[in-house]
C-alpha atoms as a PDB file:
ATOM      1  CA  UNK A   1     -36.446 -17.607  -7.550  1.00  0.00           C
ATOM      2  CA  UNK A   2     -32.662 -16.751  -5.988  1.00  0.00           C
ATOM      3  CA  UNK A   3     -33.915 -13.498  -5.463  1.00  0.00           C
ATOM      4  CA  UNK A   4     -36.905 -14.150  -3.840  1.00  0.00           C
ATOM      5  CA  UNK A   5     -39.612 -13.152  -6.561  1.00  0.00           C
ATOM      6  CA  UNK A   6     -41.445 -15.868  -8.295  1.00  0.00           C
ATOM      7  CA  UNK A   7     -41.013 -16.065 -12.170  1.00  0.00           C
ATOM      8  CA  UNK A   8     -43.827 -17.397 -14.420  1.00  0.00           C
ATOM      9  CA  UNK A   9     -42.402 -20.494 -15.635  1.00  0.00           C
ATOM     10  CA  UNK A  10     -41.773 -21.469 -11.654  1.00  0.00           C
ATOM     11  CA  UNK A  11     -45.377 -20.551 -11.012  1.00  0.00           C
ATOM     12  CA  UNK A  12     -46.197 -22.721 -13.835  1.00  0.00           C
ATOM     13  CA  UNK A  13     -44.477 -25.888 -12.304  1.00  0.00           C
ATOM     14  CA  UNK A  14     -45.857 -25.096  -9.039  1.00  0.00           C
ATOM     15  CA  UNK A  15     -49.181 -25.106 -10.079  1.00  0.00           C
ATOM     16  CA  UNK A  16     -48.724 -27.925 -12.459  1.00  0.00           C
ATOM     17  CA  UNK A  17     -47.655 -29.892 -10.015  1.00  0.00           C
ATOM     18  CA  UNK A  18     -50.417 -29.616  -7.668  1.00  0.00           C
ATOM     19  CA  UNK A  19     -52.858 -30.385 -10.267  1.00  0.00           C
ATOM     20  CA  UNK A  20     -50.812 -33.711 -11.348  1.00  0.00           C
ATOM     21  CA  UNK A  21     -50.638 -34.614  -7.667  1.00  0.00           C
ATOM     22  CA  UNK A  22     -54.259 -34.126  -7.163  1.00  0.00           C
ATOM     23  CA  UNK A  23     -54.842 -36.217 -10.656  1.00  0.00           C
ATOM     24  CA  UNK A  24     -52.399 -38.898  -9.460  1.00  0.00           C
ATOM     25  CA  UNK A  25     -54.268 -39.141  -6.027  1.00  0.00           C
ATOM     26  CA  UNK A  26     -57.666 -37.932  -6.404  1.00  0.00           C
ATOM     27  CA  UNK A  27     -59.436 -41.319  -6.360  1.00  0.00           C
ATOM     28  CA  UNK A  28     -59.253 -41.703  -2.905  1.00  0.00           C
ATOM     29  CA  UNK A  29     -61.599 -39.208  -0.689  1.00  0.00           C
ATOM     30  CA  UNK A  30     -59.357 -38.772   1.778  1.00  0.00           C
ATOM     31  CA  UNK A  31     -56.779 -37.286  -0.265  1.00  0.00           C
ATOM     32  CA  UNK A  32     -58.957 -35.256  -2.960  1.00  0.00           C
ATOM     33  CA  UNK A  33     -60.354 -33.171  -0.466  1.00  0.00           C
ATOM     34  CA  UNK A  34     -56.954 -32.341   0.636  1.00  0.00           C
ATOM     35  CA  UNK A  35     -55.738 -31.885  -2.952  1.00  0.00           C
ATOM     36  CA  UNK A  36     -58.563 -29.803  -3.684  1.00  0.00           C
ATOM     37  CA  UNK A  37     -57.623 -27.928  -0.917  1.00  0.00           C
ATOM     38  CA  UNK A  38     -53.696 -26.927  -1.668  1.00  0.00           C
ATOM     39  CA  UNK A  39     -54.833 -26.420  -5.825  1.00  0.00           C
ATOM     40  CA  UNK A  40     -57.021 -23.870  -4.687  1.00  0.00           C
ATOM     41  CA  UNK A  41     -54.726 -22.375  -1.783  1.00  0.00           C
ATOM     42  CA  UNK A  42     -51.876 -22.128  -4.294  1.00  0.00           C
ATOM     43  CA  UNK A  43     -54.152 -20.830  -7.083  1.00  0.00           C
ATOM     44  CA  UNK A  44     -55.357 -17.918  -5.170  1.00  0.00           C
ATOM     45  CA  UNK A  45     -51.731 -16.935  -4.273  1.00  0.00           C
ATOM     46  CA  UNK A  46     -50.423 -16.979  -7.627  1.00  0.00           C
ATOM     47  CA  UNK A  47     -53.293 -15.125  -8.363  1.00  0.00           C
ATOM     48  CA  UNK A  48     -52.386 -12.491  -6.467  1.00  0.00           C
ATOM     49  CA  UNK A  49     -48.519 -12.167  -7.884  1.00  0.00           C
ATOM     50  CA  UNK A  50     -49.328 -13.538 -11.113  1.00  0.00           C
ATOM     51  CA  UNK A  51     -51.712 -12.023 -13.459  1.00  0.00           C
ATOM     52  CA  UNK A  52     -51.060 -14.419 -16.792  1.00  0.00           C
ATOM     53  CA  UNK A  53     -51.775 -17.170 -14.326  1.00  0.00           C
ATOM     54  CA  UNK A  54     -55.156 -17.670 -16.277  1.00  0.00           C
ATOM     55  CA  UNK A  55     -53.528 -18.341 -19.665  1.00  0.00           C
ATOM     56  CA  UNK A  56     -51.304 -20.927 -17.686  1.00  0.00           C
ATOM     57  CA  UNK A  57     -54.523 -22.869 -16.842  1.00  0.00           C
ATOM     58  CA  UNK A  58     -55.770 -22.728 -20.247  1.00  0.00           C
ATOM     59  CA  UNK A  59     -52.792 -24.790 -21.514  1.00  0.00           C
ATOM     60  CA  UNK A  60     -52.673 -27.627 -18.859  1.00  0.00           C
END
């Protein structure tokens, strides 16, 4: 990511990481809704720049 392009594996973490967040704090309403909110947001990026983001989901 020096050069300003984002690799798989760092796409990977990124998304990871939202989803452990959001299964770390998604008992409480307040947050889940918010957590729900950024997993999606940063889904639909990668998305965009990323097209073996779907095989990425399939392994978490």
């Amino acid at each position: 990511m020096a050069d300003g392009k984002m690799t798989g594996p760092a796409a990977g973490h990124f998304l990871t990481s939202t989803l452990v967040g959001l299964h770390h704090n998604g008992q409480h309403e307040g947050t889940q809704a918010n957590m729900i909110s950024l997993c999606l947001q940063v889904y639909e990026l990668l998305v965009r720049i990323m097209s073996n983001i779907h095989s990425h989901m399939l392994t978490i």
